[in-house]
PDB file of N, CA and C in Angstrom:
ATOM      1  N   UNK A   1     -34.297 -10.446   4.748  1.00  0.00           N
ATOM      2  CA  UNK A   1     -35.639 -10.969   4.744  1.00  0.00           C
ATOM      3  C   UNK A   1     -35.867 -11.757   6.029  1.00  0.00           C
ATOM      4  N   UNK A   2     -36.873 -11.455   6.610  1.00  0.00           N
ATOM      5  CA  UNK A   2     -37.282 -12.320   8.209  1.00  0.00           C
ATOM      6  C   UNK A   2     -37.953 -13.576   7.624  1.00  0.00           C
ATOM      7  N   UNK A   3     -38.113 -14.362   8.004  1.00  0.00           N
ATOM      8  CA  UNK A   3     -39.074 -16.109   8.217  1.00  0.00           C
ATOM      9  C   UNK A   3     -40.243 -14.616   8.765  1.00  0.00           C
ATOM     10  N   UNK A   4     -41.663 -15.449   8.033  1.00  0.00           N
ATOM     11  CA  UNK A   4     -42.922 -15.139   8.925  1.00  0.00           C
ATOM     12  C   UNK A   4     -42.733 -15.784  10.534  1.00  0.00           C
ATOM     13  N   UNK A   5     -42.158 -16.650  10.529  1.00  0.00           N
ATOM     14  CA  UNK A   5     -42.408 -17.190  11.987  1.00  0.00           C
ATOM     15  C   UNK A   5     -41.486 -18.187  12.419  1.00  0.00           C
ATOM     16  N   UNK A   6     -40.540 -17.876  12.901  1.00  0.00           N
ATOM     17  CA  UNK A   6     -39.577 -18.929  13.492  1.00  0.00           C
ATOM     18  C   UNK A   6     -39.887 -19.888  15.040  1.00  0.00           C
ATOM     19  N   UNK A   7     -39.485 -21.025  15.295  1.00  0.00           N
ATOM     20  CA  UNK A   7     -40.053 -21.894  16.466  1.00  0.00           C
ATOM     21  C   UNK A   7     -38.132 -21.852  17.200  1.00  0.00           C
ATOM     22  N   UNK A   8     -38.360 -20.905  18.495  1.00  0.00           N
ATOM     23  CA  UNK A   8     -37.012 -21.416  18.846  1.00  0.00           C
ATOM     24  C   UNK A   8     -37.202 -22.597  19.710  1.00  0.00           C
ATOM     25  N   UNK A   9     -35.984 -23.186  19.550  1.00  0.00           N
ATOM     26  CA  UNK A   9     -35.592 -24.630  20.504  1.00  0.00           C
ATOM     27  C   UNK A   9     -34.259 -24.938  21.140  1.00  0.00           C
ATOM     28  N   UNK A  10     -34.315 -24.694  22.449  1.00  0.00           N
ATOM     29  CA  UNK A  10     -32.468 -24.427  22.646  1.00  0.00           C
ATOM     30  C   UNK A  10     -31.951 -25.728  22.950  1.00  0.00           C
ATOM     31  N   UNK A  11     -31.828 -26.163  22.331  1.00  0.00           N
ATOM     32  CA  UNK A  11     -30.813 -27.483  21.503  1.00  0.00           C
ATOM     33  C   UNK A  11     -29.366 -26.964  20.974  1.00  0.00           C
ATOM     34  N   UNK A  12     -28.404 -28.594  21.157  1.00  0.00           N
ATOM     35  CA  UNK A  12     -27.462 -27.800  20.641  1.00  0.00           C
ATOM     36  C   UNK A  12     -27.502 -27.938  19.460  1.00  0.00           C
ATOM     37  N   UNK A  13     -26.863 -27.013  18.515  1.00  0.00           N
ATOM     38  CA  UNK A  13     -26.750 -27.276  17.139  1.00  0.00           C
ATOM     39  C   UNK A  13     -26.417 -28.707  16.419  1.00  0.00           C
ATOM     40  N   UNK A  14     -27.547 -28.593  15.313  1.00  0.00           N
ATOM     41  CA  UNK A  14     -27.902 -30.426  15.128  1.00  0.00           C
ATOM     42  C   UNK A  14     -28.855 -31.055  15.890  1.00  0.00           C
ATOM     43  N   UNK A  15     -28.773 -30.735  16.959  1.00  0.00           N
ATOM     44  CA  UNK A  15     -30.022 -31.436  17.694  1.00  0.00           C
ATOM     45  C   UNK A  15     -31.106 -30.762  17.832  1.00  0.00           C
ATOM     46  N   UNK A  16     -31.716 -30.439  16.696  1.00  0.00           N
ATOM     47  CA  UNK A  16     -33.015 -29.294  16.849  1.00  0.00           C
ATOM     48  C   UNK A  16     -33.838 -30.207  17.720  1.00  0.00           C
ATOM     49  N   UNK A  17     -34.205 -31.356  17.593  1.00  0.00           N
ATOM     50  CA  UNK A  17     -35.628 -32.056  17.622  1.00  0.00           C
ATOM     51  C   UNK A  17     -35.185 -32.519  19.156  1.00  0.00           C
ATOM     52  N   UNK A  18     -33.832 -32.693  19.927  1.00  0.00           N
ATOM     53  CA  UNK A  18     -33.574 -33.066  21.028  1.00  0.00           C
ATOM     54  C   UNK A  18     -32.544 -33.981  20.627  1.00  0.00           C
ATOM     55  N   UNK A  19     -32.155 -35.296  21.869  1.00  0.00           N
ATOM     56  CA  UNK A  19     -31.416 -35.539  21.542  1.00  0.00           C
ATOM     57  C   UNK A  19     -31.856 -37.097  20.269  1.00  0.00           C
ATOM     58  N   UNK A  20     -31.223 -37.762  20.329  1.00  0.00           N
ATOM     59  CA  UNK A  20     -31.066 -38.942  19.664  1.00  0.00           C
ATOM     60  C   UNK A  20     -31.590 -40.150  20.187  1.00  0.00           C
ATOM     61  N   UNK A  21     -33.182 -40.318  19.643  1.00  0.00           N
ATOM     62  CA  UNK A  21     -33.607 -41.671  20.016  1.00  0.00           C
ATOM     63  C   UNK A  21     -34.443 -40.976  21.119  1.00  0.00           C
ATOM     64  N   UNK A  22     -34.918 -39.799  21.617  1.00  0.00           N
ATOM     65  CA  UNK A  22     -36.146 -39.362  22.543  1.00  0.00           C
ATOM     66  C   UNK A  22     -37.105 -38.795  21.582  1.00  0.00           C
ATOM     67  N   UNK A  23     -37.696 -39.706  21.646  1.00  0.00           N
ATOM     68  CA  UNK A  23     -38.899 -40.125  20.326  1.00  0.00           C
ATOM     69  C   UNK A  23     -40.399 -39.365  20.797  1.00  0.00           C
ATOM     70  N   UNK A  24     -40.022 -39.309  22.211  1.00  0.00           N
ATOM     71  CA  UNK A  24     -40.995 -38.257  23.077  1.00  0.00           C
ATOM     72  C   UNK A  24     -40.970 -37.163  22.861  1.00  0.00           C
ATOM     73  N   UNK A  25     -40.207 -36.655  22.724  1.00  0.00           N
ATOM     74  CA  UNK A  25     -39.397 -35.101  22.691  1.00  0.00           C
ATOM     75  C   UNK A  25     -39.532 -34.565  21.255  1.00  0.00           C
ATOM     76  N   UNK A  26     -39.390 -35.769  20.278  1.00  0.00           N
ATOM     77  CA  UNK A  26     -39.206 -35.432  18.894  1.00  0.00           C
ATOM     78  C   UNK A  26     -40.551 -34.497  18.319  1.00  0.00           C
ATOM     79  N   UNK A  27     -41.273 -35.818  18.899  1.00  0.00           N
ATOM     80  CA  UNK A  27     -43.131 -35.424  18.380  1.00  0.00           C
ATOM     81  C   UNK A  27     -43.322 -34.016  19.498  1.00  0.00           C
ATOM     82  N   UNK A  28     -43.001 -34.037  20.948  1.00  0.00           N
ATOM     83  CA  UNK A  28     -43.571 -32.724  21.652  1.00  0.00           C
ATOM     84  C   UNK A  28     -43.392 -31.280  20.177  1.00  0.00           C
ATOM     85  N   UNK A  29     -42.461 -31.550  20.224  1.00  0.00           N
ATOM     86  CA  UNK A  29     -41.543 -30.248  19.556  1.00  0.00           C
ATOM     87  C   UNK A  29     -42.114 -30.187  17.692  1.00  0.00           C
ATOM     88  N   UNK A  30     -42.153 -31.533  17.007  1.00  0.00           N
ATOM     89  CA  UNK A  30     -43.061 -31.192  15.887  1.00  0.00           C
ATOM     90  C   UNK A  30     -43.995 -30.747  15.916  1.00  0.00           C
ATOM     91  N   UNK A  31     -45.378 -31.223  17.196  1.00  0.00           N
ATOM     92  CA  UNK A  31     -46.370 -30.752  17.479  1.00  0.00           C
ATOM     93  C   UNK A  31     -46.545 -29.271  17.549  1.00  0.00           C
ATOM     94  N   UNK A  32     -46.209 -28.878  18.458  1.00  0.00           N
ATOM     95  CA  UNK A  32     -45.657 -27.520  19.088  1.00  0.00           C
ATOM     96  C   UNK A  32     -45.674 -26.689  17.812  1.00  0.00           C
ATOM     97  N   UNK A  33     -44.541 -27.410  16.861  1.00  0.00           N
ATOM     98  CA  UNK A  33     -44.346 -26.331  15.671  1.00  0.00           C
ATOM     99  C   UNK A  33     -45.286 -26.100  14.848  1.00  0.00           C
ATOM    100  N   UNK A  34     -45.968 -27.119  14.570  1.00  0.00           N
ATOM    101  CA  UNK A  34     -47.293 -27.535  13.362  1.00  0.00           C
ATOM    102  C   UNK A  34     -48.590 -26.569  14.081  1.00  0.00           C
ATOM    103  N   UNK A  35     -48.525 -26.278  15.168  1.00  0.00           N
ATOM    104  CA  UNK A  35     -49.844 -25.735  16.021  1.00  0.00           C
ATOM    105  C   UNK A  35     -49.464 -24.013  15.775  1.00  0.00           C
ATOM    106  N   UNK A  36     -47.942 -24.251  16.210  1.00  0.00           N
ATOM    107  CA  UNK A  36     -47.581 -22.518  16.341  1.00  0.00           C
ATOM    108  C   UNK A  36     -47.966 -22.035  14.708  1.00  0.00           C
ATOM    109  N   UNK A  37     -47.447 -22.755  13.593  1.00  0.00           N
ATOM    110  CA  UNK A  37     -47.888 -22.488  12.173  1.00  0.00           C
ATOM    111  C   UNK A  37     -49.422 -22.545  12.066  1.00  0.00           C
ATOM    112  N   UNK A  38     -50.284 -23.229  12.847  1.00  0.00           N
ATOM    113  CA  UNK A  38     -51.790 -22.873  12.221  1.00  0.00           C
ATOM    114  C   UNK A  38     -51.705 -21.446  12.631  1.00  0.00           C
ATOM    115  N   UNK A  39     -51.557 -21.212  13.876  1.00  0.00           N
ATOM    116  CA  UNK A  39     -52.251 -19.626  14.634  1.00  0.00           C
ATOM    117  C   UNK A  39     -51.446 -18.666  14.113  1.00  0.00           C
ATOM    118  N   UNK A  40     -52.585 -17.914  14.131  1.00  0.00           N
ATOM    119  CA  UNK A  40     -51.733 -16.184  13.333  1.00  0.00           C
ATOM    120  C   UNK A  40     -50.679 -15.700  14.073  1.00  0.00           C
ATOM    121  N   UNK A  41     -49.893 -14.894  13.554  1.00  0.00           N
ATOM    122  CA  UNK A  41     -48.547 -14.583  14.132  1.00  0.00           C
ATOM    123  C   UNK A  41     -47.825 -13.211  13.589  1.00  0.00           C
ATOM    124  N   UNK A  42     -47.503 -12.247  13.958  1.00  0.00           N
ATOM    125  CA  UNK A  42     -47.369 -11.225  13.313  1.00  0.00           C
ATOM    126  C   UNK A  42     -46.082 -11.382  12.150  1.00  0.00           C
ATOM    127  N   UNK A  43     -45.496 -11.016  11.220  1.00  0.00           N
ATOM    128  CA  UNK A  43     -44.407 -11.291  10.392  1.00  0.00           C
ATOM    129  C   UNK A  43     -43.125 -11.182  11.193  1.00  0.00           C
ATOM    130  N   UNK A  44     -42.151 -12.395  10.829  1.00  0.00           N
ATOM    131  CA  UNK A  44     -41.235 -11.674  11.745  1.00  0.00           C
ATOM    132  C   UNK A  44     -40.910 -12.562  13.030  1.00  0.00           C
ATOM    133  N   UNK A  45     -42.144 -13.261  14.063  1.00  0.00           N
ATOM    134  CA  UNK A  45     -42.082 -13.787  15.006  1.00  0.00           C
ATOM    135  C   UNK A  45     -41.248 -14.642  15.338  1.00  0.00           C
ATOM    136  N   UNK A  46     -40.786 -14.703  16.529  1.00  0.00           N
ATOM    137  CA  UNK A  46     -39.920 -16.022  17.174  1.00  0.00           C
ATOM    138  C   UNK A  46     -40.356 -16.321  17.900  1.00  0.00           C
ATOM    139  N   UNK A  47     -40.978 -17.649  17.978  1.00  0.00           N
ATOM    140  CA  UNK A  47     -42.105 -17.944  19.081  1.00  0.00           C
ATOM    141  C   UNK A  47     -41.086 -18.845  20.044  1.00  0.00           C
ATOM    142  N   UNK A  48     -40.894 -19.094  21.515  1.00  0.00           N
ATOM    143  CA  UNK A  48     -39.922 -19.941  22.437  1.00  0.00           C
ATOM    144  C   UNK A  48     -40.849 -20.934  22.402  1.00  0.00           C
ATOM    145  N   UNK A  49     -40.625 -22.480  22.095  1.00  0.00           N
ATOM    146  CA  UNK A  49     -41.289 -23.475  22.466  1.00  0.00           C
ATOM    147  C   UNK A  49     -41.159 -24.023  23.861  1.00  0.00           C
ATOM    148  N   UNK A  50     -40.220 -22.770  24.559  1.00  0.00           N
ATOM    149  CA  UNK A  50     -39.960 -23.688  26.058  1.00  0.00           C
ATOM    150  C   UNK A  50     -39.007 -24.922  26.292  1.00  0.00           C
ATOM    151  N   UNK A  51     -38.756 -25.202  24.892  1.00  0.00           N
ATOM    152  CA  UNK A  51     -37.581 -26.612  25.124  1.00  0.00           C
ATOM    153  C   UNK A  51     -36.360 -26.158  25.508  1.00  0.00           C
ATOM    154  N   UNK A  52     -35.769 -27.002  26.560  1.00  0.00           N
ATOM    155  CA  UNK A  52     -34.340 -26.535  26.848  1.00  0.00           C
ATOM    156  C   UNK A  52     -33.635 -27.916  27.108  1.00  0.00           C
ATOM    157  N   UNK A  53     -32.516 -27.738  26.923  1.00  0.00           N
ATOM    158  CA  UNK A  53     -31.335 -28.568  26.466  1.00  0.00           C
ATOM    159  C   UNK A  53     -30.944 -28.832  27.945  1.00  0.00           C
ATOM    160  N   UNK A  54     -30.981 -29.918  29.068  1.00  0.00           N
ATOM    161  CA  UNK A  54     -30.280 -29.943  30.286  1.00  0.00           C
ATOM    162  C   UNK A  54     -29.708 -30.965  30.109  1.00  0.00           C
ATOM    163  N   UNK A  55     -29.267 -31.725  29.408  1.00  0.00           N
ATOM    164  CA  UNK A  55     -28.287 -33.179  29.346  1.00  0.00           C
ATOM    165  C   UNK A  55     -27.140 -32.785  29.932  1.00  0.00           C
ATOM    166  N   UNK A  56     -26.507 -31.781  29.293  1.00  0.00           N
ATOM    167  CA  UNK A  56     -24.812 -31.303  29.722  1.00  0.00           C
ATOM    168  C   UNK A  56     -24.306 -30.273  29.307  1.00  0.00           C
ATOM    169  N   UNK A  57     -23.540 -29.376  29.392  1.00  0.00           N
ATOM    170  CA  UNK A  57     -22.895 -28.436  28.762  1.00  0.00           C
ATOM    171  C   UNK A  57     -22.969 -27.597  27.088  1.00  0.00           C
ATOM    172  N   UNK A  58     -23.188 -28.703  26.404  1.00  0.00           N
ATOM    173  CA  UNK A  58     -22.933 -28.903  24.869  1.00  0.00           C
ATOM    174  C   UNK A  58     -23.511 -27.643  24.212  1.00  0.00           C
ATOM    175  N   UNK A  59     -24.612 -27.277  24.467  1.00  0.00           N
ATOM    176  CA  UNK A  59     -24.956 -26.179  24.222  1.00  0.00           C
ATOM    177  C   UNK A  59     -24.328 -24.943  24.422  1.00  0.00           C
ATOM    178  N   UNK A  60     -23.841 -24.707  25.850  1.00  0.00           N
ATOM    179  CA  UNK A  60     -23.180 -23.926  26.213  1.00  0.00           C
ATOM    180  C   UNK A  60     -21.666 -23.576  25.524  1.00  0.00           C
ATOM    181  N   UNK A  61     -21.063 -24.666  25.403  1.00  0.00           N
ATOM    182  CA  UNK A  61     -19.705 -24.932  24.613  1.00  0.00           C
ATOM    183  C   UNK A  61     -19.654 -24.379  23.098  1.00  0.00           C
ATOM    184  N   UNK A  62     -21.392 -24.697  22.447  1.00  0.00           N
ATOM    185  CA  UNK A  62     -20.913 -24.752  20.964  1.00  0.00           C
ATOM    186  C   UNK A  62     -20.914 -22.363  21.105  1.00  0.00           C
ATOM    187  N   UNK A  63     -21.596 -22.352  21.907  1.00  0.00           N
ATOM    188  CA  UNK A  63     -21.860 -21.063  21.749  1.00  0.00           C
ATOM    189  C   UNK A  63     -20.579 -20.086  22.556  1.00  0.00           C
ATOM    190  N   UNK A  64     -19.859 -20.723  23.058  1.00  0.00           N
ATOM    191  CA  UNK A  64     -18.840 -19.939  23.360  1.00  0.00           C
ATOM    192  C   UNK A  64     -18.096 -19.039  22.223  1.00  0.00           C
ATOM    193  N   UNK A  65     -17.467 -17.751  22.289  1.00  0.00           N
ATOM    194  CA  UNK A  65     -16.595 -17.368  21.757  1.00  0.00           C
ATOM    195  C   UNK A  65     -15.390 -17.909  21.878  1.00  0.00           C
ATOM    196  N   UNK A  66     -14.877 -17.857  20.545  1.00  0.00           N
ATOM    197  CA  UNK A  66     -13.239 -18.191  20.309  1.00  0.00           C
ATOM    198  C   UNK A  66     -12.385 -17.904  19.926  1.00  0.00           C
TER     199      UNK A  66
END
C-alpha cells in the first residue's frame, strides 16, 4: 500500500524536523508539509521539501552499507 503523499526530508534518521533546538527549521518543514497536504497530489507522491542535512556526515554514515 503507498501513503497518498509522502514529504521527503533528508535528515538523518530521527531528525526528521532537523536538528535539535532549530526551532526555525522545525516550523519551515511543518509548514511546508501542512501546505503540500492542502494541494492535490496524485496517489502515491513523494514530494522533496528541499531540506538537506549539511551539519556533518551523519546522514551519510547512517545510510552506508554494512
Amino acid at each position: 500500500m503507498k501513503p497518498s503523499l509522502a514529504c521527503l526530508v533528508e535528515t538523518p534518521f530521527g531528525l526528521t524536523l532537523g536538528a535539535v533546538g532549530d526551532g526555525a527549521r522545525h516550523r519551515r518543514i511543518v509548514l511546508a508539509a501542512l501546505r503540500a497536504a492542502y494541494d492535490e497530489h496524485a496517489p502515491g507522491t513523494i514530494l522533496d521539501l528541499g531540506e538537506r542535512w549539511t551539519a556533518d556526515d551523519e546522514r551519510q554514515r547512517q545510510l552506508e552499507v554494512r
